[in-house]
C-alpha atoms as a PDB file:
ATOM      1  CA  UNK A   1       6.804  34.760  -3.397  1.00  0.00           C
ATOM      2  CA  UNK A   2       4.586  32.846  -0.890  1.00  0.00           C
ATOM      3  CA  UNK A   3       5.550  29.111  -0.915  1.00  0.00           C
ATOM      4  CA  UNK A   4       3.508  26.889   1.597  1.00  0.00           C
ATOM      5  CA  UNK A   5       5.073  23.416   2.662  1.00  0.00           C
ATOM      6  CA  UNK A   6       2.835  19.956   2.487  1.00  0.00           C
ATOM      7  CA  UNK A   7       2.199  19.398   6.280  1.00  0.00           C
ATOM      8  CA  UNK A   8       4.701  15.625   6.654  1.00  0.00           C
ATOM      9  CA  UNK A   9       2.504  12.817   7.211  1.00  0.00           C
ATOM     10  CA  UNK A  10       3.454   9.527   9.892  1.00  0.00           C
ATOM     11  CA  UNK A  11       2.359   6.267   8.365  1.00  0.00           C
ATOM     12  CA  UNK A  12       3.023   3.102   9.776  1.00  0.00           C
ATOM     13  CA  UNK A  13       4.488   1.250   7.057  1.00  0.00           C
ATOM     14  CA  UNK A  14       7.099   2.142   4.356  1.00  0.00           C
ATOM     15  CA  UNK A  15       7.425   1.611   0.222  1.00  0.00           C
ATOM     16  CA  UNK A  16       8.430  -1.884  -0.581  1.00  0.00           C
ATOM     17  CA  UNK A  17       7.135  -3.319   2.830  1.00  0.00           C
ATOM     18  CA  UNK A  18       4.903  -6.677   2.637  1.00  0.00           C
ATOM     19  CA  UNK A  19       1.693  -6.179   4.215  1.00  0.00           C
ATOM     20  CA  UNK A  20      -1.460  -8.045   4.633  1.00  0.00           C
ATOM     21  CA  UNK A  21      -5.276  -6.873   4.486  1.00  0.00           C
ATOM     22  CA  UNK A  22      -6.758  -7.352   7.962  1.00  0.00           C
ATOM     23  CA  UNK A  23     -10.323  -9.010   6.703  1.00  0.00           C
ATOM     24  CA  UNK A  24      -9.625  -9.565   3.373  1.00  0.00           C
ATOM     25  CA  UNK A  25      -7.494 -12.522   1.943  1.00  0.00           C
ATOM     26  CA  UNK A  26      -4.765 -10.505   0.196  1.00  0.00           C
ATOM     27  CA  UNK A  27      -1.205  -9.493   0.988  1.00  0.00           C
ATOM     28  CA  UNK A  28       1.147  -7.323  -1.327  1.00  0.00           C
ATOM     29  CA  UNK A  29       4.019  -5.027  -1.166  1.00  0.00           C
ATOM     30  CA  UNK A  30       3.229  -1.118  -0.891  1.00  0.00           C
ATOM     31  CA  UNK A  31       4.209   1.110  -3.666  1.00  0.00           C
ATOM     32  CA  UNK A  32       3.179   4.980  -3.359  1.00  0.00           C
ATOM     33  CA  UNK A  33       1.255   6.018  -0.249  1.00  0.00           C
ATOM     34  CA  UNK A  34      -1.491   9.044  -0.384  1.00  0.00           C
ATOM     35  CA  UNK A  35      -1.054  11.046   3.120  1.00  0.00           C
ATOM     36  CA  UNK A  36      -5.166  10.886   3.426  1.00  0.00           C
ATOM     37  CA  UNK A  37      -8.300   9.116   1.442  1.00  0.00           C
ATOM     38  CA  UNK A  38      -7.472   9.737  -2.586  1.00  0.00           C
ATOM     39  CA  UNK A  39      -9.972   7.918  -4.484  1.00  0.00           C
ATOM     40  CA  UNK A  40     -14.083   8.145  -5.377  1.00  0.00           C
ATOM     41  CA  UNK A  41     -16.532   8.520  -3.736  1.00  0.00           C
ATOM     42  CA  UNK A  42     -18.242   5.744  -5.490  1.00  0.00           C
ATOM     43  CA  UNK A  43     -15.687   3.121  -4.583  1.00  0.00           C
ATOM     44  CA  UNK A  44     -15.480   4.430  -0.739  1.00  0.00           C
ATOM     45  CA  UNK A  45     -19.471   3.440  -0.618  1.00  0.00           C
ATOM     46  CA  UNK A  46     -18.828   0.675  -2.386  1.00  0.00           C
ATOM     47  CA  UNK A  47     -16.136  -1.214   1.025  1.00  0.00           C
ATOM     48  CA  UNK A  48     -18.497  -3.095   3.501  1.00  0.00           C
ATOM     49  CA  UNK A  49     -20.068  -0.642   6.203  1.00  0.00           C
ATOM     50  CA  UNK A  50     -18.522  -2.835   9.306  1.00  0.00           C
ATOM     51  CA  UNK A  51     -14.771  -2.423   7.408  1.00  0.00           C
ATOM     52  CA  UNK A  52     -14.944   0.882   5.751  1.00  0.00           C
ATOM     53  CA  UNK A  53     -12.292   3.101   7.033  1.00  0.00           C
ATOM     54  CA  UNK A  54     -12.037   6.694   7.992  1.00  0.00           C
ATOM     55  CA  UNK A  55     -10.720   8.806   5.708  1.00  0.00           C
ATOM     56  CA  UNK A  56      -8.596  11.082   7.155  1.00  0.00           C
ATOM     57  CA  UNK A  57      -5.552   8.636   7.033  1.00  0.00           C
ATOM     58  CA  UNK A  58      -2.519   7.701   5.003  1.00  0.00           C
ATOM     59  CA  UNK A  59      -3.973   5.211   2.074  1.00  0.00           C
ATOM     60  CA  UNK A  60      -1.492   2.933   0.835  1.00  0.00           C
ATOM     61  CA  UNK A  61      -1.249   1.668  -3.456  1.00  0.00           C
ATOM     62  CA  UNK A  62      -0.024  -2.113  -2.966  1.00  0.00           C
ATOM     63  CA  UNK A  63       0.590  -4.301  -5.685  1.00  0.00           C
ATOM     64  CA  UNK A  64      -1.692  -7.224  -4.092  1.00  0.00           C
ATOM     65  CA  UNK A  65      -2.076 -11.016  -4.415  1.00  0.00           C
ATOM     66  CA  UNK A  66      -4.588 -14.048  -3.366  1.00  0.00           C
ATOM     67  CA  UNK A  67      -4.197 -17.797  -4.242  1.00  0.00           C
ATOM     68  CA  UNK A  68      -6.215 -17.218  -7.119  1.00  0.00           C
ATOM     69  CA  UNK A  69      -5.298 -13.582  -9.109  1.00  0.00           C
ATOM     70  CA  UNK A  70      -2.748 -10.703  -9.060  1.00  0.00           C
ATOM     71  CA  UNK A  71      -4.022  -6.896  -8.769  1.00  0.00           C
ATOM     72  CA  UNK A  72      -3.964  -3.508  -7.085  1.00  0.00           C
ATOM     73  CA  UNK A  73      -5.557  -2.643  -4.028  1.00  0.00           C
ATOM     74  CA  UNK A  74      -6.222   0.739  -2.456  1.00  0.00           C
ATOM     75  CA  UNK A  75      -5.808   0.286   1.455  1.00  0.00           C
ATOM     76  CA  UNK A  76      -6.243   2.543   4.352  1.00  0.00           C
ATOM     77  CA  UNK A  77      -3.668   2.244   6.724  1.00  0.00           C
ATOM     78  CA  UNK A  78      -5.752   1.127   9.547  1.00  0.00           C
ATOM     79  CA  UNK A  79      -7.127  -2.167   7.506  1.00  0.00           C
ATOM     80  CA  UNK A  80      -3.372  -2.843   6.929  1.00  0.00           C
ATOM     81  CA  UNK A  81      -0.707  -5.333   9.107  1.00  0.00           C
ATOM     82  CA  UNK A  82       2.535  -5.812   8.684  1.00  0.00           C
ATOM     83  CA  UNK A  83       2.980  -9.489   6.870  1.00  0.00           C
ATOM     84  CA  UNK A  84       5.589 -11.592   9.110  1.00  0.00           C
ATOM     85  CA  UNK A  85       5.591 -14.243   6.822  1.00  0.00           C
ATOM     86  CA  UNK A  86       9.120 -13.572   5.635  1.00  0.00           C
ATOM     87  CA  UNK A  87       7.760 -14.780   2.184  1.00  0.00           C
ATOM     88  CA  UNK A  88       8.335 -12.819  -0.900  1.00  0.00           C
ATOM     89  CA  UNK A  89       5.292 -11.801  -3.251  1.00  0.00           C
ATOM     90  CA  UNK A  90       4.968 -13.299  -6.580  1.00  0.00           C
ATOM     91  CA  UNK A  91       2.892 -10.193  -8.140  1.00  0.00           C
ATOM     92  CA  UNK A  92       4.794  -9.700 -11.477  1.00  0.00           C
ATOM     93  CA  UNK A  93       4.694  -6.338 -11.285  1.00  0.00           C
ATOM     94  CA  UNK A  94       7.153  -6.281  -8.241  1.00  0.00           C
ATOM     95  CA  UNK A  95      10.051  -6.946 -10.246  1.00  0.00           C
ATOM     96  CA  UNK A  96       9.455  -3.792 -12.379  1.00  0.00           C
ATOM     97  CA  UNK A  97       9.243  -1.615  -9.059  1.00  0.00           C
ATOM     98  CA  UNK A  98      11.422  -3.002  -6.718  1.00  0.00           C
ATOM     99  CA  UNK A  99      15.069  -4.888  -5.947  1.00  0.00           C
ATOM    100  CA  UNK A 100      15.654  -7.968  -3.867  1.00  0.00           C
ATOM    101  CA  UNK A 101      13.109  -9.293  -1.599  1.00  0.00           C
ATOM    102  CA  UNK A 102      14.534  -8.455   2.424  1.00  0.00           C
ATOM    103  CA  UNK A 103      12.761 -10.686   4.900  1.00  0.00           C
ATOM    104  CA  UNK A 104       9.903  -8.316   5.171  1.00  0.00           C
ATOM    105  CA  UNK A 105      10.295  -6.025   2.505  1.00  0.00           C
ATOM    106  CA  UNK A 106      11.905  -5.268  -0.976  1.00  0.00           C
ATOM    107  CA  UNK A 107      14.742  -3.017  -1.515  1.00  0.00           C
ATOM    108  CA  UNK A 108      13.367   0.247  -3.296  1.00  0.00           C
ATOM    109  CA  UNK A 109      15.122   1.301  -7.033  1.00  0.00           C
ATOM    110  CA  UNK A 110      16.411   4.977  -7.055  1.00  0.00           C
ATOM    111  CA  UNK A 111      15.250   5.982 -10.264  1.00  0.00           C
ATOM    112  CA  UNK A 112      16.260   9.195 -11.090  1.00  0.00           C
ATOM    113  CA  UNK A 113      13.342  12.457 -12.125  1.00  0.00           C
ATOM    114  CA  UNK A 114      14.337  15.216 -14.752  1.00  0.00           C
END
């Protein structure tokens, strides 16, 4: 039986931490992480060339907010910063995910797998 092991992958910020984009006007709280780029090729091409990031870094699922709508964002680690606002996110979909709001992040649910 040959069993290889996922190479472990440092990223700078952690499930349930509040983050902010660093040219865009969103912030959110991280959800699930992908260790490097996950997503099309189609919506890569699709960032601005001046912000586009490399790919060959932890992307981060965050449940994302503006003043004006509520949504998901796909963000690569290096257009992320942590949010020092101390303000919790209104996104509804928070709630479902996560436990109280910390200061800078939300406490993360154990939820138990079969």
């Amino acid at each position: 039986m040959n069993l290889s092991m996922k190479e472990l992958i440092e990223t700078n910020y952690s499930i349930g931490q509040v983050v902010r984009h660093k040219y865009l006007d969103f912030r959110g709280v991280i959800f699930d992480v992908d260790p490097e780029f996950n997503n099309t090729e189609e919506w890569y091409q699709s960032i601005p060339q001046q912000i586009r990031p490399r790919k060959d870094q932890p992307f981060y699922h965050v449940f994302a907010e503006n003043d004006d709508v509520f949504y998901t964002a796909y963000v690569s680690q290096q257009n992320l910063i942590a949010d020092d606002s101390n303000s919790p996110v209104d996104h509804p979909d928070v709630k479902e995910f996560f436990g109280p709001f910390k200061g800078q992040s939300y406490e993360v649910r154990e939820t138990s797998r079969n």
